[in-house]
N, C-alpha and C. Protein backbone atom coordinates (compact mmCIF):
# COMPACT_ATOMS: atom_id res chain seq x y z
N UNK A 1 147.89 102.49 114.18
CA UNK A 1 147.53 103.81 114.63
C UNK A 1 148.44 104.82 113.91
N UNK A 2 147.54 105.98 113.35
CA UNK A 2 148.37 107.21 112.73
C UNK A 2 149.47 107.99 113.77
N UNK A 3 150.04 108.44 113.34
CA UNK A 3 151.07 109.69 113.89
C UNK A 3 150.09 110.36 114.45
N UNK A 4 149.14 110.97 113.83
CA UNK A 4 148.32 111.74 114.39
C UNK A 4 147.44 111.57 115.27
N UNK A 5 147.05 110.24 115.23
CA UNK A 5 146.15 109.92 116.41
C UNK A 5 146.74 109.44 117.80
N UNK A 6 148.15 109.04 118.01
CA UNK A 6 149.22 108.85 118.65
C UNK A 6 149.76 110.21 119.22
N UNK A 7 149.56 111.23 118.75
CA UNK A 7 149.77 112.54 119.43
C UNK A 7 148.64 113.01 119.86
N UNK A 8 147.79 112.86 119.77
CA UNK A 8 146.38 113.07 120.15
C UNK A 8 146.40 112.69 121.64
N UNK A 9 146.37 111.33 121.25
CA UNK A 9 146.02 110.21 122.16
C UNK A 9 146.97 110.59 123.65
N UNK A 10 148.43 110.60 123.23
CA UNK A 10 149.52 110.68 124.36
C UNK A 10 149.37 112.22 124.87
N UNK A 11 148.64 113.27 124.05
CA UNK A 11 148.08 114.60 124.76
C UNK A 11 146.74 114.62 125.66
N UNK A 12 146.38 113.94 125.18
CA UNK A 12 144.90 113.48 126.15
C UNK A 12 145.55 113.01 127.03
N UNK A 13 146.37 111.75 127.14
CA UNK A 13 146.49 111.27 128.56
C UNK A 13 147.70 112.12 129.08
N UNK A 14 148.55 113.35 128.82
CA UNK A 14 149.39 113.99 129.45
C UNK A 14 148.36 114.83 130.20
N UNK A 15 146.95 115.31 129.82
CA UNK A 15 146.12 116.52 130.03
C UNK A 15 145.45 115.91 131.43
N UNK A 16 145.01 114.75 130.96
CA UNK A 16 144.34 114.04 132.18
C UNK A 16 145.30 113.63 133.52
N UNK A 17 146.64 113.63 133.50
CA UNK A 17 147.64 112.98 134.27
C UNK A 17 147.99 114.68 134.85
N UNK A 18 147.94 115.84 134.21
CA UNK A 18 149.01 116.86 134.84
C UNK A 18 147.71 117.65 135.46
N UNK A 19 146.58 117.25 135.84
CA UNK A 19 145.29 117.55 136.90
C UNK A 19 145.01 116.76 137.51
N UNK A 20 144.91 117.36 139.14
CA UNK A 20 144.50 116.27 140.50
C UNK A 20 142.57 116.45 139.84
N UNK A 21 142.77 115.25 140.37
CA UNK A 21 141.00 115.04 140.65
C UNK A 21 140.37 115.97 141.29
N UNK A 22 140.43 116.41 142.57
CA UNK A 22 139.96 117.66 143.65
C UNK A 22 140.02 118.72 142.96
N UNK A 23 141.17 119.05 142.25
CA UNK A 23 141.68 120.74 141.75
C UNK A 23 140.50 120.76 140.66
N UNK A 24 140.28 119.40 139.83
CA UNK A 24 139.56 119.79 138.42
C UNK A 24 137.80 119.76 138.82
N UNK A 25 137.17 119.36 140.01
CA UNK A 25 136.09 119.76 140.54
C UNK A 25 135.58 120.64 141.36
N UNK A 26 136.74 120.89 142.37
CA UNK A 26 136.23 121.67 143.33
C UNK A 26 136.84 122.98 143.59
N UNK A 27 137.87 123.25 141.96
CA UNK A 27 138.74 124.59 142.21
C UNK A 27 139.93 124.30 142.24
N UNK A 28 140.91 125.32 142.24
CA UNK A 28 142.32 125.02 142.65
C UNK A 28 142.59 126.79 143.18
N UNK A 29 142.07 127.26 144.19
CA UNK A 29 142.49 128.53 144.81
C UNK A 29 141.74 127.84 146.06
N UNK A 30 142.19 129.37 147.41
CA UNK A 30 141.86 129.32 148.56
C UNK A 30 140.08 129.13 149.00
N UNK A 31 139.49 129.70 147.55
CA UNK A 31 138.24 129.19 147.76
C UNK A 31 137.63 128.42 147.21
N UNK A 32 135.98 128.16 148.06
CA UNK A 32 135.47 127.31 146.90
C UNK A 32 133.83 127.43 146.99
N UNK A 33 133.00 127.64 146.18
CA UNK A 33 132.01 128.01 145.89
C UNK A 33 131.10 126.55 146.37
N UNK A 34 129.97 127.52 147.35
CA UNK A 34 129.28 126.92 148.17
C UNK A 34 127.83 127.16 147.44
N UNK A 35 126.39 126.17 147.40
CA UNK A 35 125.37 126.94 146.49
C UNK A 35 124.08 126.95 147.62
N UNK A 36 123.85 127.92 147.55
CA UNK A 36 122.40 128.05 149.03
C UNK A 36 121.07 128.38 148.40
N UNK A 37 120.31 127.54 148.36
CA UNK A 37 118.45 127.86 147.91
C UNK A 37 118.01 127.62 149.12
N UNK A 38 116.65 128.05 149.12
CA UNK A 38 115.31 127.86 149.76
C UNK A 38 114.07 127.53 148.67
N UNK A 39 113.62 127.20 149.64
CA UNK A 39 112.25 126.84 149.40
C UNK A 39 111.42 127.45 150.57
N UNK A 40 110.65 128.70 150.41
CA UNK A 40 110.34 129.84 149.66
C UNK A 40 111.69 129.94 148.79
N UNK A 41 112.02 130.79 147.75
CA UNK A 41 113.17 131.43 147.42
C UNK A 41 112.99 132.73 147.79
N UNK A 42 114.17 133.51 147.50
CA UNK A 42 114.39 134.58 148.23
C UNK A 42 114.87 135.07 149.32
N UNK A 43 115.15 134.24 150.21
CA UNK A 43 115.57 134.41 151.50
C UNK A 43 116.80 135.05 151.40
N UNK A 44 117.02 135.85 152.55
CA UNK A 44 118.16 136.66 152.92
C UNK A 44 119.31 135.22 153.26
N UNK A 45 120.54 135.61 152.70
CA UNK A 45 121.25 134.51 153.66
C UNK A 45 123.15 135.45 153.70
N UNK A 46 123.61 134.41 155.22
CA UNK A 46 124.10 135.58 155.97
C UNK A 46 125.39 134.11 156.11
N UNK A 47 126.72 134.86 155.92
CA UNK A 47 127.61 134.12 155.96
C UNK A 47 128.32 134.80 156.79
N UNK A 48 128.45 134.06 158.47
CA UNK A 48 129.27 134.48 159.47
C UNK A 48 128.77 135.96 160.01
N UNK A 49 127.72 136.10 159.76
CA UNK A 49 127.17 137.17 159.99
C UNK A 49 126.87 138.67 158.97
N UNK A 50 127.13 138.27 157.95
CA UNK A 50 127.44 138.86 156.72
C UNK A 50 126.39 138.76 155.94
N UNK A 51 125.92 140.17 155.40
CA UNK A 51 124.33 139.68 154.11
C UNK A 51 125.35 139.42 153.38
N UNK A 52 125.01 138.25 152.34
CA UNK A 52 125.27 138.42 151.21
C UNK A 52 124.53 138.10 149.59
N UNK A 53 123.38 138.03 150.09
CA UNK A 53 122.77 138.03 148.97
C UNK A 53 121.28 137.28 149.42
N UNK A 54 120.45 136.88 148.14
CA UNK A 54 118.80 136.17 148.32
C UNK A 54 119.75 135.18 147.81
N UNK A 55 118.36 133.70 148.15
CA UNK A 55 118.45 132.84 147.32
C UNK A 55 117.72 132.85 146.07
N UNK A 56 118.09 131.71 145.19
CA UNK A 56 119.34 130.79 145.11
C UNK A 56 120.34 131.65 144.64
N UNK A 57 121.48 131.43 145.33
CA UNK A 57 122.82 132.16 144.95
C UNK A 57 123.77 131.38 145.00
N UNK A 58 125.05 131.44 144.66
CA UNK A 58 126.54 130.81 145.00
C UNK A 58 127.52 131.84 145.45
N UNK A 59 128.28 131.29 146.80
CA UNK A 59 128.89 132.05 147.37
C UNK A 59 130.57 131.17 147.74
N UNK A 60 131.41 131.91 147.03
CA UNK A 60 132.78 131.48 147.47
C UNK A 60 132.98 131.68 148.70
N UNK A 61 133.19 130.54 149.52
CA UNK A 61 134.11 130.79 150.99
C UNK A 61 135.13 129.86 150.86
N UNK A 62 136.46 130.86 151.91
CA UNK A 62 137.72 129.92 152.02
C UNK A 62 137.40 128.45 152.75
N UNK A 63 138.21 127.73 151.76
CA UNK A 63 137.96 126.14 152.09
C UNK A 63 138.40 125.58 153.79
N UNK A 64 139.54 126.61 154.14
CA UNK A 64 140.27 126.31 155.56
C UNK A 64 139.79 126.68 156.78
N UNK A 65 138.18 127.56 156.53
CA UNK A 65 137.72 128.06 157.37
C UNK A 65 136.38 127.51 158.10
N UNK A 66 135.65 127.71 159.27
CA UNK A 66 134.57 127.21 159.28
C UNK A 66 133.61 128.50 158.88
N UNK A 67 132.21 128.33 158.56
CA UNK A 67 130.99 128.76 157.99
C UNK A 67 130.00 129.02 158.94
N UNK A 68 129.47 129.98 159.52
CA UNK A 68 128.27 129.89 159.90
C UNK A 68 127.26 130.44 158.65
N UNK A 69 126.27 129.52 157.79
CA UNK A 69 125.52 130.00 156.99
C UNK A 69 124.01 130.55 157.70
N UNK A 70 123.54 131.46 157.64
CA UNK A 70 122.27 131.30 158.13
C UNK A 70 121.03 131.66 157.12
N UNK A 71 120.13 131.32 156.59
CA UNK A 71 118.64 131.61 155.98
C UNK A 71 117.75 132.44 156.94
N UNK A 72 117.60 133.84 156.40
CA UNK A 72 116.34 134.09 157.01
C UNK A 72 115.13 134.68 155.66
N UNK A 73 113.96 134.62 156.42
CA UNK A 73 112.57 135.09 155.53
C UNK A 73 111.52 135.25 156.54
N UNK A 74 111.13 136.60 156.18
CA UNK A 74 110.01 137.49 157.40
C UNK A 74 109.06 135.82 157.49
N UNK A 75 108.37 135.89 158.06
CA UNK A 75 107.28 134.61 158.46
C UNK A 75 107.45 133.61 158.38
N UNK A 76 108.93 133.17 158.40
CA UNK A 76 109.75 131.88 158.64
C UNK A 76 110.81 131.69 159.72
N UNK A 77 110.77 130.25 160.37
CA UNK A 77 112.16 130.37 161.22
C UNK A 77 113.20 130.30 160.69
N UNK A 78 114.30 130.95 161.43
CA UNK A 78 115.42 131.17 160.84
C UNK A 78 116.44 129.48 160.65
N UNK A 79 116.97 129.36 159.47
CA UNK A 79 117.82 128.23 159.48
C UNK A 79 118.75 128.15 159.55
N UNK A 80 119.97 127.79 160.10
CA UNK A 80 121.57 127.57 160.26
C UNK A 80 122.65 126.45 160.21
N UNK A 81 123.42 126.62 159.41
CA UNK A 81 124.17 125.72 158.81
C UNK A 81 125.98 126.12 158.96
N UNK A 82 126.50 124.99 159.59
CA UNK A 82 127.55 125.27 159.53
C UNK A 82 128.35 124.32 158.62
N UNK A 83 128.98 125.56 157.93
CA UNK A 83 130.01 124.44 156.72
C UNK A 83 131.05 124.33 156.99
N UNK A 84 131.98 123.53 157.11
CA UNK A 84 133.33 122.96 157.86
C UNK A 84 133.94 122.18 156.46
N UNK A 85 135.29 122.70 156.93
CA UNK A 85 136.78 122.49 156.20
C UNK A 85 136.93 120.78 156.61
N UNK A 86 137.25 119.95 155.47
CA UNK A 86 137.49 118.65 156.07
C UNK A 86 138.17 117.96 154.86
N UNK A 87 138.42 116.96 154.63
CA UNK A 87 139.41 115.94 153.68
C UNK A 87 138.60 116.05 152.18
N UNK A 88 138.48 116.47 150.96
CA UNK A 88 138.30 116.43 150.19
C UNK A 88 137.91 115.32 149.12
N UNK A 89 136.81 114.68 149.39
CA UNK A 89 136.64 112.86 148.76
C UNK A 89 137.45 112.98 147.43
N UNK A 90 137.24 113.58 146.78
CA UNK A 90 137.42 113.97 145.47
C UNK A 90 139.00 113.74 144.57
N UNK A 91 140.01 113.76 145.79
CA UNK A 91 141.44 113.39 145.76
C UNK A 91 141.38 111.89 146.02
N UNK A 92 140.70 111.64 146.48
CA UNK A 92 140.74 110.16 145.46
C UNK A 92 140.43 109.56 144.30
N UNK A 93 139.97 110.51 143.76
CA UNK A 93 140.16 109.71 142.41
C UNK A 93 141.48 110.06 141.60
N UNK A 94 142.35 110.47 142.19
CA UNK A 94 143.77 110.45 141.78
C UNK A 94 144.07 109.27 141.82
N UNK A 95 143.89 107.57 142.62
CA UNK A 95 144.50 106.65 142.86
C UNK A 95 143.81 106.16 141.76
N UNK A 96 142.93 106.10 141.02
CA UNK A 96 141.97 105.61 139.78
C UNK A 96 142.60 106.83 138.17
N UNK A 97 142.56 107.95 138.01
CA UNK A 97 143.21 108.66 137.11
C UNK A 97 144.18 109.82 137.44
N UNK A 98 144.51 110.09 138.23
CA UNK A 98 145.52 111.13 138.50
C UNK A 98 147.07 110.83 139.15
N UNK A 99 146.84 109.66 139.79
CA UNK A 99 148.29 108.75 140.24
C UNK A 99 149.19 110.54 141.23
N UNK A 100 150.62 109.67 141.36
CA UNK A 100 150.94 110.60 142.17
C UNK A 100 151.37 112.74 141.51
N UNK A 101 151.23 112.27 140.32
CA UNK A 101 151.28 113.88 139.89
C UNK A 101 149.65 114.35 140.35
N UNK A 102 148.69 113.59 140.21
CA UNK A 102 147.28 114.27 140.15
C UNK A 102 147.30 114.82 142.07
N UNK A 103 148.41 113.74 142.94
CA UNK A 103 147.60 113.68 144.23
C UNK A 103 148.50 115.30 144.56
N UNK A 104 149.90 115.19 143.75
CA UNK A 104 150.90 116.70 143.94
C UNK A 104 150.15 117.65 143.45
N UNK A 105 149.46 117.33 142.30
CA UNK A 105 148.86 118.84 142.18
C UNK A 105 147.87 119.25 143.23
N UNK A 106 147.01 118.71 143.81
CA UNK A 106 145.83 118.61 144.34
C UNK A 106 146.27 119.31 145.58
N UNK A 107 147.59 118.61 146.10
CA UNK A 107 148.28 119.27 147.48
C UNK A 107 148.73 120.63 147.46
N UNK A 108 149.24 120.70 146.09
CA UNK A 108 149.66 122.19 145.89
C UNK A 108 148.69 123.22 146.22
N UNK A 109 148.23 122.76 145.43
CA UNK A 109 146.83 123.88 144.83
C UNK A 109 146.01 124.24 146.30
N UNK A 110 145.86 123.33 147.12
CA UNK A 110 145.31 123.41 148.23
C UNK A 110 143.83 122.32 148.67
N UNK A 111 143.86 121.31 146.79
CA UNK A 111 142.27 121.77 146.98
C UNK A 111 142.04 119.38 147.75
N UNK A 112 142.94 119.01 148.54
CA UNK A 112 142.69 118.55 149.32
C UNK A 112 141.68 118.51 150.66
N UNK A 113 141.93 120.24 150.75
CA UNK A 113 140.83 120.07 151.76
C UNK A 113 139.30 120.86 151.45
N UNK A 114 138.18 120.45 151.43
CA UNK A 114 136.67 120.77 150.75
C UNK A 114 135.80 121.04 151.87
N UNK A 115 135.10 121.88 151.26
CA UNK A 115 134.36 122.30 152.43
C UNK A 115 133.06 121.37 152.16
N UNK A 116 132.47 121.19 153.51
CA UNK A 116 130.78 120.22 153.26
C UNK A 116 130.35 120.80 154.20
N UNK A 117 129.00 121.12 153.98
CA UNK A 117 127.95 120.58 152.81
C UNK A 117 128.34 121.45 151.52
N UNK A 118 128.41 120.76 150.41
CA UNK A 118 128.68 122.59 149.21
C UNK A 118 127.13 122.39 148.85
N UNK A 119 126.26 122.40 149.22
CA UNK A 119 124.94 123.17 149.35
C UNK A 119 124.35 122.98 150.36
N UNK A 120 123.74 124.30 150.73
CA UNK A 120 122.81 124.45 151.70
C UNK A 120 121.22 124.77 151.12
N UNK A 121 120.26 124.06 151.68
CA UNK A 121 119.03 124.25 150.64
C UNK A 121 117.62 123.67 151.50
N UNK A 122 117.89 124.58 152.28
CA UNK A 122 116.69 123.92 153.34
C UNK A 122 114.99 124.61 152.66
N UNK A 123 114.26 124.17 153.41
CA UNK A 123 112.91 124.24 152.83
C UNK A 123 112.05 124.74 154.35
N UNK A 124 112.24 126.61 154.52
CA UNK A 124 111.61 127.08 155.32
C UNK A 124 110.31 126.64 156.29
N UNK A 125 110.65 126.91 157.19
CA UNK A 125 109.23 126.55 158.22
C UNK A 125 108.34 127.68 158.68
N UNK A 126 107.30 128.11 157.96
CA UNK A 126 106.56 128.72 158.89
C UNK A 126 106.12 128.96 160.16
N UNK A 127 106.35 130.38 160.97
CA UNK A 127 106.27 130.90 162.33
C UNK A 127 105.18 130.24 162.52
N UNK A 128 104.56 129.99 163.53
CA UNK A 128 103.13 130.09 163.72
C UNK A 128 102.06 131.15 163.73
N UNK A 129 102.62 132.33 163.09
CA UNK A 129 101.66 133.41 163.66
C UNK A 129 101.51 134.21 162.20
N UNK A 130 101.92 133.18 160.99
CA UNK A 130 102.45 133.65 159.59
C UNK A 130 101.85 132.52 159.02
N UNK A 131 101.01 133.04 158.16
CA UNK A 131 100.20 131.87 156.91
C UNK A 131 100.94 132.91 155.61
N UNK A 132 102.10 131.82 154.82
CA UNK A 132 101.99 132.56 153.37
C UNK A 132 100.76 132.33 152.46
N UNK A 133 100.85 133.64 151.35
CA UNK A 133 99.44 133.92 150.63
C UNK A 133 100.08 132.51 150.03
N UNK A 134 98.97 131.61 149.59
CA UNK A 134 98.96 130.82 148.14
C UNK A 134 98.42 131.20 146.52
């Protein structure tokens, strides 16, 4: 093996070793981006009581918090989803490539704990008193 491919090589595996598994998928700040569709699309959707946009969208919420998501669309029932703060699967794969620097960074950073579901994507139900046009 070259000099050069030997510095390569031992930078690749310094790059892969000085990132937790969790931090390099799911973020490494207080938040973490949640993704909400429908089927209709378009729907209004409301985080904790909050518009924040139609679908399909992506919406950062803090990972430590709980979620009330809700879907609404005129001639549909309304849908609700709560997303909850919980153990992050994803920090395990530090015990497979990240070892104990990947599991320190991961703790640092915060991003041990993940929010689920990270999508919400339900498929509206028509009111009964509402036929959409086809």
């Amino acid at each position: 093996m070259t000099m050069g491919k030997a510095f390569r090589a031992a930078g690749l595996s310094l790059a892969l070793l000085s990132c937790g598994c969790a931090t390099i998928i799911t973020g490494a700040n207080p938040d973490q981006k949640i993704r909400v569709a429908s089927e209709p699309r378009g729907a209004s959707v409301y985080v904790d009581g909050q518009y924040k946009g139609n679908t399909p969208m992506s919406i950062a919420l803090t990972r430590r918090d709980h979620h009330q998501v809700r879907v609404e669309l005129t001639g549909y029932q309304t849908y609700e989803r709560e997303v909850k703060p919980g153990f992050n699967l994803w920090f395990l794969g530090n015990i497979v490539i990240g070892g104990l620097i990947g599991m320190t960074i991961d703790a640092i950073d915060g991003a041990v704990i993940g929010l689920s579901p990270t999508n919400v994507s339900p498929t509206l139900v028509p009111t009964r008193s509402y036929s959409p046009r086809r």
